[in-house]
PDB file of N, CA and C in Angstrom:
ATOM      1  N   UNK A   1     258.779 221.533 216.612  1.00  0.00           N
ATOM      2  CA  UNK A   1     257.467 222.046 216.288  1.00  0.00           C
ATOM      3  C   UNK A   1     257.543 223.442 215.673  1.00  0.00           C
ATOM      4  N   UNK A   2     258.518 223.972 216.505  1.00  0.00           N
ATOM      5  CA  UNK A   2     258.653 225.870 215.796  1.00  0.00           C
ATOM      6  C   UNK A   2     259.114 225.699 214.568  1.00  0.00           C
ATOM      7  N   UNK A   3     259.719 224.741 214.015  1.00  0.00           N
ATOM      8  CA  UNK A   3     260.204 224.732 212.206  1.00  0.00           C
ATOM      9  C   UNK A   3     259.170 224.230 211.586  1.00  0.00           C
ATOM     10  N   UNK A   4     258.832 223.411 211.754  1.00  0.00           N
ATOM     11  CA  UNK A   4     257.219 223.114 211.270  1.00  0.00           C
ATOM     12  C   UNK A   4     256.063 224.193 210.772  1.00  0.00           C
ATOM     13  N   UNK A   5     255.758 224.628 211.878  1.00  0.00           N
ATOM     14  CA  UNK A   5     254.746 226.173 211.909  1.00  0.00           C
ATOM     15  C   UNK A   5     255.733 227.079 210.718  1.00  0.00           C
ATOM     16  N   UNK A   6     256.892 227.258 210.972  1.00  0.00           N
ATOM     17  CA  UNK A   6     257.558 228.217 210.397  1.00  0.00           C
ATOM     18  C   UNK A   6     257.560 227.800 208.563  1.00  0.00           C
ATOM     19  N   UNK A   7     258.216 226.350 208.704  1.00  0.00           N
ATOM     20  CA  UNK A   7     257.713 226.086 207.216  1.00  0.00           C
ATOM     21  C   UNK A   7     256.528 226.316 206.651  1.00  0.00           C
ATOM     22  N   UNK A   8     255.391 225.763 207.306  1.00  0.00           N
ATOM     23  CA  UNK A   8     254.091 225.815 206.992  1.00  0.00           C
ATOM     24  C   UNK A   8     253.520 227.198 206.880  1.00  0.00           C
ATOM     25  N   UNK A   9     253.961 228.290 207.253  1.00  0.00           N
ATOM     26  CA  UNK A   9     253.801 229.881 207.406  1.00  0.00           C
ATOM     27  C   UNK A   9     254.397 230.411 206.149  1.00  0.00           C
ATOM     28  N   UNK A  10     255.451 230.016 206.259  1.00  0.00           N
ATOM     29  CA  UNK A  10     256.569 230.541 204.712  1.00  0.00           C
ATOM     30  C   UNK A  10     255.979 229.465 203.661  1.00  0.00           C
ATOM     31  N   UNK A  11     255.310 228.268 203.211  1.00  0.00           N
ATOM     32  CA  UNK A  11     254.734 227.995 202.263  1.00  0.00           C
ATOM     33  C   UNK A  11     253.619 228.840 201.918  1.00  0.00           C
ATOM     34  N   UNK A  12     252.894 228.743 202.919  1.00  0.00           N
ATOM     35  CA  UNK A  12     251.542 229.805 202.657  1.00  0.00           C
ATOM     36  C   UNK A  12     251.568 231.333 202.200  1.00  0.00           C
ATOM     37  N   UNK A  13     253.102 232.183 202.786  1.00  0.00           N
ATOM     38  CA  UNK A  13     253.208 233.417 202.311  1.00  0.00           C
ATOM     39  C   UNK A  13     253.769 233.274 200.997  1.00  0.00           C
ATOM     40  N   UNK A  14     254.659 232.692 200.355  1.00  0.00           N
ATOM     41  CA  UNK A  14     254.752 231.994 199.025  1.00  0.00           C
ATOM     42  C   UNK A  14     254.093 231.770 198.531  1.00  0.00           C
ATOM     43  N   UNK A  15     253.040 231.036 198.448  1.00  0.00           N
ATOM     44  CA  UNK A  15     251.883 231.070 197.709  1.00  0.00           C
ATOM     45  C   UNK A  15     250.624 231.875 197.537  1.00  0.00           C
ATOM     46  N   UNK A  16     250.777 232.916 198.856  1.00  0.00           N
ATOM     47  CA  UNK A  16     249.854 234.088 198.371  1.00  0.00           C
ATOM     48  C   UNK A  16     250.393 234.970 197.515  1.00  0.00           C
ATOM     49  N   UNK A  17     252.011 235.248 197.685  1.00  0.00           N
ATOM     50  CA  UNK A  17     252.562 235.956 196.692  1.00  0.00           C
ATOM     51  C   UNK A  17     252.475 235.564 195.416  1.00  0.00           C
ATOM     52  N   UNK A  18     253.057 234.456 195.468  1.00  0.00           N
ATOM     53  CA  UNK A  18     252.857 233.909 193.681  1.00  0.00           C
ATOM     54  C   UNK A  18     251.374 233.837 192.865  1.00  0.00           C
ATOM     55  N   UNK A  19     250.639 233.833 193.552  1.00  0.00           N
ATOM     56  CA  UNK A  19     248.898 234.125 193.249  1.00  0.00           C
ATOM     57  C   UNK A  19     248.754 235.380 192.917  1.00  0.00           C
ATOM     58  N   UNK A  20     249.362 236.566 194.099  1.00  0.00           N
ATOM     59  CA  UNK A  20     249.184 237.700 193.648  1.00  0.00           C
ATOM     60  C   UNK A  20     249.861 238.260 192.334  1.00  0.00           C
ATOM     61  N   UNK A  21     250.705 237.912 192.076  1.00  0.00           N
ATOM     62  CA  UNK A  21     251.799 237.864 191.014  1.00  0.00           C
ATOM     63  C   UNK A  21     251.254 237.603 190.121  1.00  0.00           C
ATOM     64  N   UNK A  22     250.464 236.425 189.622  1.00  0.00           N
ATOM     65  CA  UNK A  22     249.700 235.991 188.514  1.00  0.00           C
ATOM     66  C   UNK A  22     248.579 236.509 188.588  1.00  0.00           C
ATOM     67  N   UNK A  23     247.526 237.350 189.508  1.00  0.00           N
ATOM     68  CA  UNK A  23     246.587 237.934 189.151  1.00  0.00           C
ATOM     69  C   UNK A  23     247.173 239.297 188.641  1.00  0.00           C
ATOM     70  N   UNK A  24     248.072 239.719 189.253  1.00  0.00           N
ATOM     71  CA  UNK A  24     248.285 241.206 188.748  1.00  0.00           C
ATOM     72  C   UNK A  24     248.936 241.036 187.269  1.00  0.00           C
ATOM     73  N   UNK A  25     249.608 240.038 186.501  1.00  0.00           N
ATOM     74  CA  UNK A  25     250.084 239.585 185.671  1.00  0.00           C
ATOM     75  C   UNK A  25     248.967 239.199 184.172  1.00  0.00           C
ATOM     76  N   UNK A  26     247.794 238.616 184.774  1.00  0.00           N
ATOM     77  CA  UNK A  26     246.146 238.779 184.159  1.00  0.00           C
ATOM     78  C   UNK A  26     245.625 240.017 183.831  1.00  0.00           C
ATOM     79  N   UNK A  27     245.822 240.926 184.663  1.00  0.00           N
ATOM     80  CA  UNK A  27     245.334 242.312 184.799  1.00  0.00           C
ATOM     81  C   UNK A  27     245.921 242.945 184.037  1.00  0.00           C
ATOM     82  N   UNK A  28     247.322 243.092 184.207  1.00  0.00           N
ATOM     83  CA  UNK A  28     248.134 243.897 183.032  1.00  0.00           C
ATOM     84  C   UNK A  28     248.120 243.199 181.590  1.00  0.00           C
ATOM     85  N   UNK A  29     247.682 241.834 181.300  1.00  0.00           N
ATOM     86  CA  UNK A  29     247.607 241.625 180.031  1.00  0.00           C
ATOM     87  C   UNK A  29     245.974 242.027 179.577  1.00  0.00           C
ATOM     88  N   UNK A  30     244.911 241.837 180.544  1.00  0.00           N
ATOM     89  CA  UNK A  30     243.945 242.421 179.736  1.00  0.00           C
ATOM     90  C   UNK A  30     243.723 243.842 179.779  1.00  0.00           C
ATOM     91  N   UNK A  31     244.768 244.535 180.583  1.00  0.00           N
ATOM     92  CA  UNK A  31     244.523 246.335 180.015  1.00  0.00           C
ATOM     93  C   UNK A  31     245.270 246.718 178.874  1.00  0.00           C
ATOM     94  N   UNK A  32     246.753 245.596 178.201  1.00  0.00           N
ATOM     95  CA  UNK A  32     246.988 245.876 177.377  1.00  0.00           C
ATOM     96  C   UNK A  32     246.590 244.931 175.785  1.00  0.00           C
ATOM     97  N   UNK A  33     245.625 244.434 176.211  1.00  0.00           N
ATOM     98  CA  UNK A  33     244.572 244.532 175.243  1.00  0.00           C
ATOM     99  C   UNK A  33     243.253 245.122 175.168  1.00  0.00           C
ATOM    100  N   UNK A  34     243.081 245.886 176.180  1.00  0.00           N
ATOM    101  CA  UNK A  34     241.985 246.718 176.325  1.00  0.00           C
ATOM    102  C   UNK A  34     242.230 247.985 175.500  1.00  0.00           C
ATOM    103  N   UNK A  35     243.650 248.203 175.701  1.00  0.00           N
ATOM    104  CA  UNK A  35     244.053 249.470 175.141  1.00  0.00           C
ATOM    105  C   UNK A  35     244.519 249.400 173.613  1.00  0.00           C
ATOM    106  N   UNK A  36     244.953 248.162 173.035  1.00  0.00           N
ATOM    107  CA  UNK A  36     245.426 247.410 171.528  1.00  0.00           C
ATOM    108  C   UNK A  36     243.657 247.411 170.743  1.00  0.00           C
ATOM    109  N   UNK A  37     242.372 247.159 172.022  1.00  0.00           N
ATOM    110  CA  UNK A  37     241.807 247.717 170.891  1.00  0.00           C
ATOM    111  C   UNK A  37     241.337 248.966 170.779  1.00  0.00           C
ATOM    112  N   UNK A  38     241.101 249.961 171.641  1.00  0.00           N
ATOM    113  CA  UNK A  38     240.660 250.793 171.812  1.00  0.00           C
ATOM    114  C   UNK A  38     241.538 251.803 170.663  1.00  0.00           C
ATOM    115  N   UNK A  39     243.012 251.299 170.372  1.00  0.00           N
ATOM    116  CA  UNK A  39     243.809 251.762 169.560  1.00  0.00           C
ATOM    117  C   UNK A  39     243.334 251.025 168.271  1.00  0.00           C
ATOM    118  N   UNK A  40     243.443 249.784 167.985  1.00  0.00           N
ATOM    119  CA  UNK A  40     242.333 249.532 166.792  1.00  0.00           C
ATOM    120  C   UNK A  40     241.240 250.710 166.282  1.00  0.00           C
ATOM    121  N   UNK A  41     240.182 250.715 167.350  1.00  0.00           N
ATOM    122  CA  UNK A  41     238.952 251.231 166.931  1.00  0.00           C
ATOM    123  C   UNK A  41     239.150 252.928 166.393  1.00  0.00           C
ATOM    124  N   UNK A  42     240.172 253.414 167.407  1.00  0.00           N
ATOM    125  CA  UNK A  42     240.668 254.662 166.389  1.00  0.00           C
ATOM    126  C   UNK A  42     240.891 254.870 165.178  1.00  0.00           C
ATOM    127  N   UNK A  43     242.020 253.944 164.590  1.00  0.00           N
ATOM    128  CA  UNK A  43     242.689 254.417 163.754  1.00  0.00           C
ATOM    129  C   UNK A  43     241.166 253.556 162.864  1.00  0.00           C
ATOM    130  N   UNK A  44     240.551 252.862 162.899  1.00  0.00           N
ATOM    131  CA  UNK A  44     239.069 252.498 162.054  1.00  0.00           C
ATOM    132  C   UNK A  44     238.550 253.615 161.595  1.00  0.00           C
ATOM    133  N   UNK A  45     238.315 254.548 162.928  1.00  0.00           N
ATOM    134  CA  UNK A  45     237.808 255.684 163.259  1.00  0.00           C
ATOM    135  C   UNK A  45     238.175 256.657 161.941  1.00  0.00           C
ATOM    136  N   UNK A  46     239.569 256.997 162.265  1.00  0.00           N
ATOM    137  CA  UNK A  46     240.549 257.631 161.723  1.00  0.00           C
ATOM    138  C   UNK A  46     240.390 257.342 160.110  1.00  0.00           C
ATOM    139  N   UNK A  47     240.733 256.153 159.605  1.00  0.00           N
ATOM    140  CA  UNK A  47     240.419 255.929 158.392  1.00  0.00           C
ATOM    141  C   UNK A  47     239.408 256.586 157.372  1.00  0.00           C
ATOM    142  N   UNK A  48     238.050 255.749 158.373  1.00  0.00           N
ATOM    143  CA  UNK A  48     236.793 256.055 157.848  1.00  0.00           C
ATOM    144  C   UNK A  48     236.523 257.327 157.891  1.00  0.00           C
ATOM    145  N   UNK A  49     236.990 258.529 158.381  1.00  0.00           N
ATOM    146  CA  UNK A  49     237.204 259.965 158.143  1.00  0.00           C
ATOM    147  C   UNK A  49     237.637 260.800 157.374  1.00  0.00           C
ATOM    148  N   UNK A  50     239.236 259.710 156.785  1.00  0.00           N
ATOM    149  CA  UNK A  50     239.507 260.465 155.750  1.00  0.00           C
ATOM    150  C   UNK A  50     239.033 259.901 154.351  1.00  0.00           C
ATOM    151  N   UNK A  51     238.581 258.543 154.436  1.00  0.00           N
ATOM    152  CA  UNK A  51     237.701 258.019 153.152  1.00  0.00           C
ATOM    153  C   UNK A  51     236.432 259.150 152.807  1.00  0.00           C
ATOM    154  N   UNK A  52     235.842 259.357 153.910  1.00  0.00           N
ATOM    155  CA  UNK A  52     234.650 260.361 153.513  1.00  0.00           C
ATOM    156  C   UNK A  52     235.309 261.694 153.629  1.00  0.00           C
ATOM    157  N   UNK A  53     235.917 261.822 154.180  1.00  0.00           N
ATOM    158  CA  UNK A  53     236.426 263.136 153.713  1.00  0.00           C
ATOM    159  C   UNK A  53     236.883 263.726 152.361  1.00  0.00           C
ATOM    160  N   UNK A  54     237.149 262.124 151.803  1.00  0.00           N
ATOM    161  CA  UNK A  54     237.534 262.184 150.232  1.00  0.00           C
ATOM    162  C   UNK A  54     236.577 262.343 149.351  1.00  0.00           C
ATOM    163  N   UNK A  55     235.789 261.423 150.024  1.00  0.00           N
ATOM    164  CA  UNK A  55     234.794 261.095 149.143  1.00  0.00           C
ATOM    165  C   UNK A  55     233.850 262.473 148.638  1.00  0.00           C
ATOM    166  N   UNK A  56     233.279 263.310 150.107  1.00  0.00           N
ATOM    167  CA  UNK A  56     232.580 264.025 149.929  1.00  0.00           C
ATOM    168  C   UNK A  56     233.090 265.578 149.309  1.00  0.00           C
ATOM    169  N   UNK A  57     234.408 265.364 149.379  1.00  0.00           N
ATOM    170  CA  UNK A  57     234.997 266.831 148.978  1.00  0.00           C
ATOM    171  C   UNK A  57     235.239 266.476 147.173  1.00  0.00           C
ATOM    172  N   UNK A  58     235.072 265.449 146.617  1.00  0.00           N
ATOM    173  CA  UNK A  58     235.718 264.821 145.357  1.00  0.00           C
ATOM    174  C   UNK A  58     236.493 264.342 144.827  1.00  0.00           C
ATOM    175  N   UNK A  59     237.585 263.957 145.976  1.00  0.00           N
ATOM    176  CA  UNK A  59     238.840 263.606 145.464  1.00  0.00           C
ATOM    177  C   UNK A  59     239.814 264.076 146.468  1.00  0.00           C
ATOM    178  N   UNK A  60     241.178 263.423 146.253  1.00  0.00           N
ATOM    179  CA  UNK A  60     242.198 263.711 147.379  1.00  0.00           C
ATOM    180  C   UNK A  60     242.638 264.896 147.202  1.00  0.00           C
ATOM    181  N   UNK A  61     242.927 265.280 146.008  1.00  0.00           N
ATOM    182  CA  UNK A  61     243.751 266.718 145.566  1.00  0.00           C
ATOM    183  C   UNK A  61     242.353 267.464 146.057  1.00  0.00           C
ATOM    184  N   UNK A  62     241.131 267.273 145.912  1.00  0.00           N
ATOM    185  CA  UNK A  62     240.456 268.350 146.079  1.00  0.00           C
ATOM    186  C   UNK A  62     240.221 268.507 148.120  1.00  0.00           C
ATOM    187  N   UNK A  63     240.309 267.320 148.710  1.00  0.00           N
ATOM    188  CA  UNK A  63     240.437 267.799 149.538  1.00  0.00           C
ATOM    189  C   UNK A  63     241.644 267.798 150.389  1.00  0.00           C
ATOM    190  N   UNK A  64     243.047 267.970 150.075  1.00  0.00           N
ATOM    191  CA  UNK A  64     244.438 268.500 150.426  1.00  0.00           C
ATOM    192  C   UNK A  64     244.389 270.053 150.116  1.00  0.00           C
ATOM    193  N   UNK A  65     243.431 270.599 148.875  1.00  0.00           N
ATOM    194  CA  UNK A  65     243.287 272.078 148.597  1.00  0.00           C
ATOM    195  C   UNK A  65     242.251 272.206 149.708  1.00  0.00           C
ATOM    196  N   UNK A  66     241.041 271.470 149.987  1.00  0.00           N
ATOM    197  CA  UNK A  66     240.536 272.237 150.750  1.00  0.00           C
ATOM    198  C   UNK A  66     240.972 272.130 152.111  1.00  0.00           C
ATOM    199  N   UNK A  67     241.515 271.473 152.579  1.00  0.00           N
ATOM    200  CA  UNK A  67     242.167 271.384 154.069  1.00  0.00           C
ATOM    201  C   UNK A  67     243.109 272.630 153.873  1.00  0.00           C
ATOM    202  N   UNK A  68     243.841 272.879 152.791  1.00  0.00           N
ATOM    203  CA  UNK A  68     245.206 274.197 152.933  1.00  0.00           C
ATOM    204  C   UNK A  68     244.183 275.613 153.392  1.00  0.00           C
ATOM    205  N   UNK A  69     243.103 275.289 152.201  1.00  0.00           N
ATOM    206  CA  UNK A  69     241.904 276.562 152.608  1.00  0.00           C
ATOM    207  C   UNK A  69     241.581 276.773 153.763  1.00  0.00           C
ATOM    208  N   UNK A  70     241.364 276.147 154.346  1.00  0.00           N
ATOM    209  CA  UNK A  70     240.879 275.954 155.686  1.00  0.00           C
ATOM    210  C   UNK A  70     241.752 276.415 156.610  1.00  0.00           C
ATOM    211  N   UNK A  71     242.697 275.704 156.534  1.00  0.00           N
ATOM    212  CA  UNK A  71     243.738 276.243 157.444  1.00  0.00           C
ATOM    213  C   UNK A  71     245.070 277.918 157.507  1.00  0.00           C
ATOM    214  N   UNK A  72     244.675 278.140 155.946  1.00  0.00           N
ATOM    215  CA  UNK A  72     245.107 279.477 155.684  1.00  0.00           C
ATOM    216  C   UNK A  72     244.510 280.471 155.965  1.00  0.00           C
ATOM    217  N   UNK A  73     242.900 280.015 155.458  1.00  0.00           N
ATOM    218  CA  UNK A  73     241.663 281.274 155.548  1.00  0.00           C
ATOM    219  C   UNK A  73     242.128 281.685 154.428  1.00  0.00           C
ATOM    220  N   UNK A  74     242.368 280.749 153.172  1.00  0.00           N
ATOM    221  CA  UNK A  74     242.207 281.397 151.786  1.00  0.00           C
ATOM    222  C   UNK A  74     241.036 281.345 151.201  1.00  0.00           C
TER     223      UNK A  74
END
């Protein structure tokens, strides 16, 4: 009877582990797509900043001169 219980004890702790294993295994794949987009939406971010940044200064050369301005205090 005591190997019995004992099997039946060690199946059950086995299978809470392996459950826990695959939930924590769920978890870490949707934080690292939580974070794949959140890194997406930046560099969107990022983009669309320096498009208007272009845009509104006139051009790339004009704003690479004005970023040097800026940052010299010429």
């Amino acid at each position: 009877m005591k190997t019995a219980a004992r099997e039946k004890i060690q199946s059950r702790t086995s299978t809470a582990t392996l459950s826990r294993q695959l939930v924590q295994a769920e978890v870490s794949r949707g934080a690292i797509r939580a974070l794949t987009v959140a890194g997406d939406l930046v560099a969107l971010w990022v983009a669309a900043c320096i498009v208007g940044g272009i845009i509104v200064s006139g051009g790339p050369v004009a704003l690479v001169k004005g970023w040097f301005a800026a940052v010299t205090g010429m």
